[in-house]
N, C-alpha and C. Protein backbone atom coordinates (compact mmCIF):
# COMPACT_ATOMS: atom_id res chain seq x y z
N UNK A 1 -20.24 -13.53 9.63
CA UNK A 1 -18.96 -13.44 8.97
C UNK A 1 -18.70 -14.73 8.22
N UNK A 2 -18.30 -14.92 6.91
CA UNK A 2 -17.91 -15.84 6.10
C UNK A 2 -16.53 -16.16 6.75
N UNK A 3 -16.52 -17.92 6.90
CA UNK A 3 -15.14 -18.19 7.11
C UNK A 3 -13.87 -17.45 6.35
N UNK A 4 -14.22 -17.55 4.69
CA UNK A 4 -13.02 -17.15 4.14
C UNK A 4 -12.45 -15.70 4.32
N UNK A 5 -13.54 -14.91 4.44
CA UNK A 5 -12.91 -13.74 4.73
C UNK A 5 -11.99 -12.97 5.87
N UNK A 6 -12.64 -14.40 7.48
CA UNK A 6 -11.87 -14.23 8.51
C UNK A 6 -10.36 -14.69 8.51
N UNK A 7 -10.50 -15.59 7.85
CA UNK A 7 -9.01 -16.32 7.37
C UNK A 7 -8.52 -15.40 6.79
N UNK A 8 -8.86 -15.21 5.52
CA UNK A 8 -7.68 -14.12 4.46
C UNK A 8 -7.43 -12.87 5.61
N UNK A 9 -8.21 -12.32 6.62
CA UNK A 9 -7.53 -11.48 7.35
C UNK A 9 -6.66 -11.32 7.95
N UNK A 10 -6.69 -13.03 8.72
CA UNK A 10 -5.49 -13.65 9.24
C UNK A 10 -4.48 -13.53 8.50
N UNK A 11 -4.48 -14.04 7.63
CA UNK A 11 -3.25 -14.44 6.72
C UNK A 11 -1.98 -13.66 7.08
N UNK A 12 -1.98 -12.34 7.37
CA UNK A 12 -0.88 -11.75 7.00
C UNK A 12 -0.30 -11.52 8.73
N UNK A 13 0.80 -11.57 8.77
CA UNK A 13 2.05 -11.85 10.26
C UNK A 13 1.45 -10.00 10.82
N UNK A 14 1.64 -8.96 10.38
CA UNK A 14 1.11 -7.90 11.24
C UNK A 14 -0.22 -7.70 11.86
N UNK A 15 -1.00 -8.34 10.79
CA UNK A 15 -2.68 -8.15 11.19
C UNK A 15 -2.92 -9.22 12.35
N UNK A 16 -1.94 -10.46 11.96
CA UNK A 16 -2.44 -11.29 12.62
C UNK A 16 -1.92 -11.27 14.26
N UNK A 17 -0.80 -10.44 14.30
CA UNK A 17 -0.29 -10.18 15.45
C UNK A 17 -1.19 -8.79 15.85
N UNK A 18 -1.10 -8.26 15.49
CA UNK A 18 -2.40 -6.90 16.05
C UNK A 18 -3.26 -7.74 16.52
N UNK A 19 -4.16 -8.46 16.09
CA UNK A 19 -5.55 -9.20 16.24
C UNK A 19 -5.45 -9.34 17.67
N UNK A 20 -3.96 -11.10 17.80
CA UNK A 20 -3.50 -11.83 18.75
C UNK A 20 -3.24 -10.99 20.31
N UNK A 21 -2.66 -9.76 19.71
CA UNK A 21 -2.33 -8.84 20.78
C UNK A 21 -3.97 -8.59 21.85
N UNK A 22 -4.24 -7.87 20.59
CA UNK A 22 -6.14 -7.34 21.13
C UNK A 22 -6.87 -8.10 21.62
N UNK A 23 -6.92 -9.43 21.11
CA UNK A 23 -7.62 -10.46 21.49
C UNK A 23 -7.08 -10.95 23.37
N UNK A 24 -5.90 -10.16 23.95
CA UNK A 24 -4.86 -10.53 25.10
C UNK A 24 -5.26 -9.70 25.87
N UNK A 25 -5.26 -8.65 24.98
CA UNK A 25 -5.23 -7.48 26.18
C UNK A 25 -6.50 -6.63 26.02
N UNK A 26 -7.43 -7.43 25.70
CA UNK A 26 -8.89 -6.81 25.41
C UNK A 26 -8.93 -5.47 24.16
N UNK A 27 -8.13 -4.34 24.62
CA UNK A 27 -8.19 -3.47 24.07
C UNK A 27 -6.51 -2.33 23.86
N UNK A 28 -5.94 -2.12 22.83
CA UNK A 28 -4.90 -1.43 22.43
C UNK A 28 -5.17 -0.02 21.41
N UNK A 29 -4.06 1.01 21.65
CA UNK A 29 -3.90 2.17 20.58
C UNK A 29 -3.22 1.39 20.12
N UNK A 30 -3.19 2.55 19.22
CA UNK A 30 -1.92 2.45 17.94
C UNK A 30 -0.69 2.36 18.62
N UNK A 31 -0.22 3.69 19.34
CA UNK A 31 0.71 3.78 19.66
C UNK A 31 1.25 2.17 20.71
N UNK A 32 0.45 1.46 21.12
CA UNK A 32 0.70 0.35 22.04
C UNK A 32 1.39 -0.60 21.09
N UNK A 33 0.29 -0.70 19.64
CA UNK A 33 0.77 -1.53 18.85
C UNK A 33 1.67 -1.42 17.76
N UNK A 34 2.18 0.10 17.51
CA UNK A 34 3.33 0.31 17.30
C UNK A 34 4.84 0.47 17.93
N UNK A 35 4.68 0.28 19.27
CA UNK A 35 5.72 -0.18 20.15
C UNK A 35 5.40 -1.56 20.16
N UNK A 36 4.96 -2.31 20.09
CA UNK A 36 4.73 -3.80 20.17
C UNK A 36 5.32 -4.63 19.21
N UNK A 37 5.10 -4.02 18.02
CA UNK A 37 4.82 -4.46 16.49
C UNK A 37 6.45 -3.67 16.21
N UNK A 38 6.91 -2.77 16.64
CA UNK A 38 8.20 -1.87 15.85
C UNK A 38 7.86 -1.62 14.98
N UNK A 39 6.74 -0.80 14.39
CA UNK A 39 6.45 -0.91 12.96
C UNK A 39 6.15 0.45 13.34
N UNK A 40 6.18 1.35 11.77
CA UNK A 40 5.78 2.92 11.53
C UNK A 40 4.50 3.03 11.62
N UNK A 41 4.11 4.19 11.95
CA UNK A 41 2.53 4.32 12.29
C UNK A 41 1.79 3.88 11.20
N UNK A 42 2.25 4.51 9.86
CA UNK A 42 1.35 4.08 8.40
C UNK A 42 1.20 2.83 8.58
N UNK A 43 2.06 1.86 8.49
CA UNK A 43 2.12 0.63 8.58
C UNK A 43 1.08 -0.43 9.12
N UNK A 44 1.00 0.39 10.63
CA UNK A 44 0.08 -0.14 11.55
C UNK A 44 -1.38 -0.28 11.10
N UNK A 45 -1.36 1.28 10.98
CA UNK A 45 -3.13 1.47 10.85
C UNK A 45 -3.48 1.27 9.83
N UNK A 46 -2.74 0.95 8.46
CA UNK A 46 -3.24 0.61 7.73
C UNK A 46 -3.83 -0.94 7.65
N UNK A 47 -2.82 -1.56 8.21
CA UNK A 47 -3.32 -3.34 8.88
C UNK A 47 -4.27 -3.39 9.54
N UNK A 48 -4.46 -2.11 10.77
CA UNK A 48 -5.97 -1.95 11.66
C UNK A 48 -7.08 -1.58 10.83
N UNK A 49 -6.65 -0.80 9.44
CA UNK A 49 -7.86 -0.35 8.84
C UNK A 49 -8.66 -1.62 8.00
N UNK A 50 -7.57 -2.10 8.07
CA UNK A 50 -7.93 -3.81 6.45
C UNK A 50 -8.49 -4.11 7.84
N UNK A 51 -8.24 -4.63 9.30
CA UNK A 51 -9.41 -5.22 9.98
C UNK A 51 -10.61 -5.07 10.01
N UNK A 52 -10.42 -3.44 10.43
CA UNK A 52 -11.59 -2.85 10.46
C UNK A 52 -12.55 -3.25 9.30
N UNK A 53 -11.93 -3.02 7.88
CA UNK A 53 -13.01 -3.26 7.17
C UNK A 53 -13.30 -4.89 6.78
N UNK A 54 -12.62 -5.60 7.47
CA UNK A 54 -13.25 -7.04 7.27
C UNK A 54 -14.19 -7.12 8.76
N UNK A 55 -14.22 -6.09 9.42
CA UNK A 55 -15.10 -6.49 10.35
C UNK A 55 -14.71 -7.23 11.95
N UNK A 56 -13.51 -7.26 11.72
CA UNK A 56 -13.24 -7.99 12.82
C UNK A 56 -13.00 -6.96 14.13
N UNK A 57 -12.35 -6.06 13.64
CA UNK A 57 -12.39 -4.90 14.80
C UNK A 57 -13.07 -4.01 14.70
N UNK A 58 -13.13 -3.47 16.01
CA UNK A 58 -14.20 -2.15 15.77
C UNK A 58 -13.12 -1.05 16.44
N UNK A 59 -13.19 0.26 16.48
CA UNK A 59 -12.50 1.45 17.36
C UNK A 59 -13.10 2.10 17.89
N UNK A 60 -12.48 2.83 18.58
CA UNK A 60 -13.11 4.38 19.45
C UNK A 60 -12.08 5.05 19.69
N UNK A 61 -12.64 6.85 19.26
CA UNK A 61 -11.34 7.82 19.74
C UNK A 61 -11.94 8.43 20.83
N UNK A 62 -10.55 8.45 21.48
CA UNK A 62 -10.76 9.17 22.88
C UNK A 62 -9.37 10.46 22.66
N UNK A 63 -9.94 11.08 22.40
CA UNK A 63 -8.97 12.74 22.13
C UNK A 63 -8.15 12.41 20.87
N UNK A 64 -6.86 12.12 21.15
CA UNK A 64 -6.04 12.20 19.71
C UNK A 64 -5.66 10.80 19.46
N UNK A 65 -6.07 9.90 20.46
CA UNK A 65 -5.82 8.50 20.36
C UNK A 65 -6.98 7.60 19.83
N UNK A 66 -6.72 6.75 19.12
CA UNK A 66 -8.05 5.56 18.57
C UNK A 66 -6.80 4.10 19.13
N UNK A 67 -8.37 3.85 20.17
CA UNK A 67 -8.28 2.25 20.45
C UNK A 67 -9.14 1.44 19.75
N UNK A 68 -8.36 0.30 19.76
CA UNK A 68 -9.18 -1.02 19.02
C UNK A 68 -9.45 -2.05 20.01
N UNK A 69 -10.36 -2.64 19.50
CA UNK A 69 -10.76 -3.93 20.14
C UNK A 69 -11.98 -4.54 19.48
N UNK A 70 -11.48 -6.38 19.64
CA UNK A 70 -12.72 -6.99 18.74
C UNK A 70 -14.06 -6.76 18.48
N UNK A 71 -14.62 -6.79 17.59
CA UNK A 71 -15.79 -6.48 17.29
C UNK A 71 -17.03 -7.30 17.97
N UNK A 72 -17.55 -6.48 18.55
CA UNK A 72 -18.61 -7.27 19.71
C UNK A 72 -19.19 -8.20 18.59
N UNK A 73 -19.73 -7.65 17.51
CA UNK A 73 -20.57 -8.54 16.55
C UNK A 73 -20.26 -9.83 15.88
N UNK A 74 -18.94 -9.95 16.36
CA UNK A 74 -18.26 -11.26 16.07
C UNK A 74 -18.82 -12.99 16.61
N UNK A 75 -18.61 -12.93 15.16
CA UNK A 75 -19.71 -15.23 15.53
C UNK A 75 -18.56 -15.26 17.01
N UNK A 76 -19.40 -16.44 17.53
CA UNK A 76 -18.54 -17.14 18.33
C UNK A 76 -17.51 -18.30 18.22
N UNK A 77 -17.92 -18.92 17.28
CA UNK A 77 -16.45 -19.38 16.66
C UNK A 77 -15.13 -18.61 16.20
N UNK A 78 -15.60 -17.56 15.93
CA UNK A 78 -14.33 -16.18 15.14
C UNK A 78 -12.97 -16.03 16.48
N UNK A 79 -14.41 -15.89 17.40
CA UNK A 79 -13.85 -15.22 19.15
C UNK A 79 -12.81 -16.64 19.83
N UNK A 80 -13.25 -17.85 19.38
CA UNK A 80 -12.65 -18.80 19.94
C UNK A 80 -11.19 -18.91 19.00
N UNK A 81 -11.70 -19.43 17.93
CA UNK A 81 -10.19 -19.50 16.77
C UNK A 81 -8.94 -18.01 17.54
N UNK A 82 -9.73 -17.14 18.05
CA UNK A 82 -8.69 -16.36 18.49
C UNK A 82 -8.18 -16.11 19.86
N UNK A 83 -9.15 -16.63 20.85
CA UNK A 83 -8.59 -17.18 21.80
C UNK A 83 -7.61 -17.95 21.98
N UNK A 84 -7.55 -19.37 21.38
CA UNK A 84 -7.24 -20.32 21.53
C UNK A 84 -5.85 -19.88 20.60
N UNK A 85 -5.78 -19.12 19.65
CA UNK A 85 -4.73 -18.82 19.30
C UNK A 85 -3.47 -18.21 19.78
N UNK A 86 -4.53 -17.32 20.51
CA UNK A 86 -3.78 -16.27 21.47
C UNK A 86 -3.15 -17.10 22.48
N UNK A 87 -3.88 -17.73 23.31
CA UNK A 87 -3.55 -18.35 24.15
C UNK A 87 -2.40 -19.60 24.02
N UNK A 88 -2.59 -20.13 23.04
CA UNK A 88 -1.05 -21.32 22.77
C UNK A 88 -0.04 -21.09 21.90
N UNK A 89 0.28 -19.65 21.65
CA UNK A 89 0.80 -19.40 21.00
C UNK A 89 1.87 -17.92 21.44
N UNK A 90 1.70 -18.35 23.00
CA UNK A 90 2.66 -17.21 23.30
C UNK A 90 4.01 -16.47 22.88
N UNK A 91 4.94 -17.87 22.80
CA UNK A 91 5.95 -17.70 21.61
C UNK A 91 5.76 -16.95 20.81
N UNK A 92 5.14 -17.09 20.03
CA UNK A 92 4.98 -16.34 18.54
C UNK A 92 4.97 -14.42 18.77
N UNK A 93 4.38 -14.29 19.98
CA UNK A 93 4.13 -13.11 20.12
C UNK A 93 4.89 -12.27 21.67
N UNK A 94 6.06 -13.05 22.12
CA UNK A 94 6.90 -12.97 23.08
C UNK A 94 7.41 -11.65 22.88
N UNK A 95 8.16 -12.02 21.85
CA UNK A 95 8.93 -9.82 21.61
C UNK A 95 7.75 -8.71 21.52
N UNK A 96 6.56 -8.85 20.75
CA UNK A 96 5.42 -8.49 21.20
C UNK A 96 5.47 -7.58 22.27
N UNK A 97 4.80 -8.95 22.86
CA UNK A 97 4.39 -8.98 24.30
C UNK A 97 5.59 -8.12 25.49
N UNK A 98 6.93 -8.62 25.02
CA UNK A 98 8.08 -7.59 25.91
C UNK A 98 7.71 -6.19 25.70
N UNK A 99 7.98 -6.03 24.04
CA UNK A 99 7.83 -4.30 23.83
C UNK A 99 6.46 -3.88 24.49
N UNK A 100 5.41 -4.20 24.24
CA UNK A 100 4.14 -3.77 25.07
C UNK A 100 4.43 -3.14 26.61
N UNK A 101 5.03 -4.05 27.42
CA UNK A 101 5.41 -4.01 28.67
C UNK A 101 6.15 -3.26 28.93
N UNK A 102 7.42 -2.72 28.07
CA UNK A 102 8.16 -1.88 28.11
C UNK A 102 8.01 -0.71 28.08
N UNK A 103 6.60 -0.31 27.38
CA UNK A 103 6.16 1.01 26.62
C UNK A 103 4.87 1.48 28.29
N UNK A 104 4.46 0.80 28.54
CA UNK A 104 3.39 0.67 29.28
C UNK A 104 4.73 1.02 30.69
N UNK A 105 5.50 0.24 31.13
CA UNK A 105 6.14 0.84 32.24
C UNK A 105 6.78 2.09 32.32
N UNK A 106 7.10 2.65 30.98
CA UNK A 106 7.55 3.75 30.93
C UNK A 106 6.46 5.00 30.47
N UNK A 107 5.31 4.60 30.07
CA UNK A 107 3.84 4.91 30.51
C UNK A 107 4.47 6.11 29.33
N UNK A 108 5.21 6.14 28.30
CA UNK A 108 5.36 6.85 26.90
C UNK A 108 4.32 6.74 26.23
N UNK A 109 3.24 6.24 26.32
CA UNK A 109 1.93 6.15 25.38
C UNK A 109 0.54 6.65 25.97
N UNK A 110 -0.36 6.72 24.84
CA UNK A 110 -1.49 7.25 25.49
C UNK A 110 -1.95 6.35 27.10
């Protein structure tokens, strides 16, 4: 993976919070990260699809649901920049992280 292209993926506050999320919780649907994110489904997957095609995520459907999660084929620097992101940067992704929890206790999602 070319640095610049991992960056410009970053760039944008939804993708980069999808990523941050996935990168936390190993693996998310849509529906997880559209309760997470408050955002309309189009919205979402279209940010998961621009991942997808930069490579950074990969998916799998399991019945009517598609989960994501990082792309095994990812350098190891890619995997760290997003660790380390994830990880000191809880703030950033706090309301996130509530709605996730919220959706998941009330077990409304796949």
């Amino acid at each position: 993976m070319i640095p610049v292209v991992f960056y410009k993926c970053l760039s944008e506050d939804t993708r980069l919070k999808c990523l941050l999320l996935i990168t936390l919780k190993g693996e998310l649907c849509v529906c997880d990260l559209i309760s997470a994110l408050q955002l309309s489904q189009p919205k979402v997957s279209r940010h998961l699809a621009e991942l997808r095609k930069c490579g950074i995520l990969s998916d799998q459907r399991r019945g009517k649901w598609v989960f994501y999660q990082l792309n095994q084929a990812l350098p190891n620097w890619s995997l760290e920049v997003l660790k380390l992101t994830a990880k000191d940067n809880i703030q950033y992704l706090r309301d996130c992280l509530t709605h996730l929890e919220t959706v998941k206790q009330l077990d409304h999602c796949c």
